[in-house]
Structure formats: C-alpha cells, structure tokens
Protein backbone atom coordinates (compact mmCIF):
# COMPACT_ATOMS: atom_id res chain seq x y z
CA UNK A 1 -16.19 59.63 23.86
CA UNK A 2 -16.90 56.08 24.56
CA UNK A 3 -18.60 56.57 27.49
CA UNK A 4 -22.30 55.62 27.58
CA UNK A 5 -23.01 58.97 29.17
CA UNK A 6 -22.55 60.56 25.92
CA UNK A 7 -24.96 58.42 23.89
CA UNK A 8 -28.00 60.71 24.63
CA UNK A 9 -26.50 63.20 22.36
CA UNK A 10 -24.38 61.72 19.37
CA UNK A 11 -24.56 58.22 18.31
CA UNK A 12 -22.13 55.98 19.14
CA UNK A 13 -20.72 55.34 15.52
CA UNK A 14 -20.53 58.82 15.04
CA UNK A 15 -18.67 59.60 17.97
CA UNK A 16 -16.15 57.18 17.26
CA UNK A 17 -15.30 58.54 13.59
CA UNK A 18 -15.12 61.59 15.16
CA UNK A 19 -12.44 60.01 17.57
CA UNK A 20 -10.98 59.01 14.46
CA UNK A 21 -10.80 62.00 12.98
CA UNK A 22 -8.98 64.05 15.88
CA UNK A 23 -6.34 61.16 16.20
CA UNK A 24 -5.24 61.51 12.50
CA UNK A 25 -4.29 65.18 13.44
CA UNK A 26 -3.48 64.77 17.19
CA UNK A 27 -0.36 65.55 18.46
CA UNK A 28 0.76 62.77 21.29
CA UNK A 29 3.01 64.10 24.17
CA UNK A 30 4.45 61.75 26.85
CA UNK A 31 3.68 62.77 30.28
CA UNK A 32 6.34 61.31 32.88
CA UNK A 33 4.78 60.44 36.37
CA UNK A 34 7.21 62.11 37.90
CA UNK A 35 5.63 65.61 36.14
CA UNK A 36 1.98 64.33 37.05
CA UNK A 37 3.15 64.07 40.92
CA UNK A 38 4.92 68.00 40.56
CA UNK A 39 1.87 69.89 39.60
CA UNK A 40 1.53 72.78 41.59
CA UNK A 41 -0.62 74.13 42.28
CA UNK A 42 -2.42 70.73 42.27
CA UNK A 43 -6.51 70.19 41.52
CA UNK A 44 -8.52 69.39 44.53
CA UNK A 45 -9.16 65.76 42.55
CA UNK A 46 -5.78 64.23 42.16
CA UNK A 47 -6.87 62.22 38.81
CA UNK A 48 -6.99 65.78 37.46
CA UNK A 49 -3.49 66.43 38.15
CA UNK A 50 -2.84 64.51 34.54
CA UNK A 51 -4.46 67.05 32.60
CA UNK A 52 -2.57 69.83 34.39
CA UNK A 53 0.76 68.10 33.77
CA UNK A 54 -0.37 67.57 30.14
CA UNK A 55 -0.89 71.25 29.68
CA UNK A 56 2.31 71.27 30.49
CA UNK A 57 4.33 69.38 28.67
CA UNK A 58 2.53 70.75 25.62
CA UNK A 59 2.91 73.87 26.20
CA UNK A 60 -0.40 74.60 25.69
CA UNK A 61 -2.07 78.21 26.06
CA UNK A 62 -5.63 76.94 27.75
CA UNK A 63 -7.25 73.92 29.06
CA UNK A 64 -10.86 73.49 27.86
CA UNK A 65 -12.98 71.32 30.24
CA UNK A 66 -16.37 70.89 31.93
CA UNK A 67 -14.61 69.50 34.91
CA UNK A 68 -15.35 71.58 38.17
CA UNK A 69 -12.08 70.25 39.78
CA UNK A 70 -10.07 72.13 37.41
CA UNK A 71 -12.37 75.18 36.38
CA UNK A 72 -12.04 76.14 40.01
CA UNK A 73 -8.24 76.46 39.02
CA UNK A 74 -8.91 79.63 36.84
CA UNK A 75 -6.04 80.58 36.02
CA UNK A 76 -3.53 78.01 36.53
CA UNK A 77 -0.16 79.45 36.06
CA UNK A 78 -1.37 81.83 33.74
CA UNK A 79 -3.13 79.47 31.90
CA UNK A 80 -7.05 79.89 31.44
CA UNK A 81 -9.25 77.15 31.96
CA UNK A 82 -12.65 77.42 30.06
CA UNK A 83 -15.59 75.30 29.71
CA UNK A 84 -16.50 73.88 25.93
CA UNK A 85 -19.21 76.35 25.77
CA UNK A 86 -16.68 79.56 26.87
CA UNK A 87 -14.42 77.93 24.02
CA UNK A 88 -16.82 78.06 21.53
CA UNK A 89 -18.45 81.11 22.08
C-alpha cells in the first residue's frame, strides 16, 4: 500500500491508516522457506510461490489477487483464486 503506484487513487495518509487498521486485526502466520520452496503446483513467477505457501499455512479458503501469475492458477488445490473485483462482487 506504500507503493507510489497506488497514489493515483487513495492518498497516501489514508492508505496508511488503512494499513493500520488491518494490522490491529491481522492474523500473522510464519511461513518456513522450506514450505515456500514445496509449493506445488508452483506459479509461473517464483516470487509468487510465497503467497501460495501462505495460503497454506493459513489454511485459507481463497486467495484474492490481481496478479496474473497466480490467477492463471485457478484453482490451486482446490483453492479459488479471484481478483478484488470477483471478491467484492
């Protein structure tokens, strides 16, 4: 949220009390390397391989991104993948 890419649509002081807001009622989960290097299947973009192993170790039921990398993925184990907009409609 940082990113300057994002300042065309939500000011920047804005965007971090939003930050601020998810992180009081965040859950953090540690993700070993050793489950980041398992994934399988793995994304096309390695980086993305994080998020996968995340999912993971959450247990989560979805994966919500924009990323083309891992929409391509669709279903991963199961597991849909879904842009913001797909979320939220």
């Amino acid at each position: 949220m940082g990113r300057e890419k994002f300042d065309r649509y939500l000011d920047p002081e804005l965007r971090r009390a939003f930050v601020e807001v998810i992180r009081s009622r965040a859950y953090m989960f540690a993700v070993p390397d050793l489950d980041t290097n398992a994934i399988g299947p793995s994304c096309r973009d390695p980086k993305d391989n994080k998020f996968l192993a995340l999912a993971l170790v959450s247990e989560s039921h979805l994966l919500v991104s924009s990323d083309a990398d891992l929409l391509v993925l669709h279903p991963w184990r199961g597991m849909p993948i879904v842009t913001p907009a797909s979320f939220l409609g």
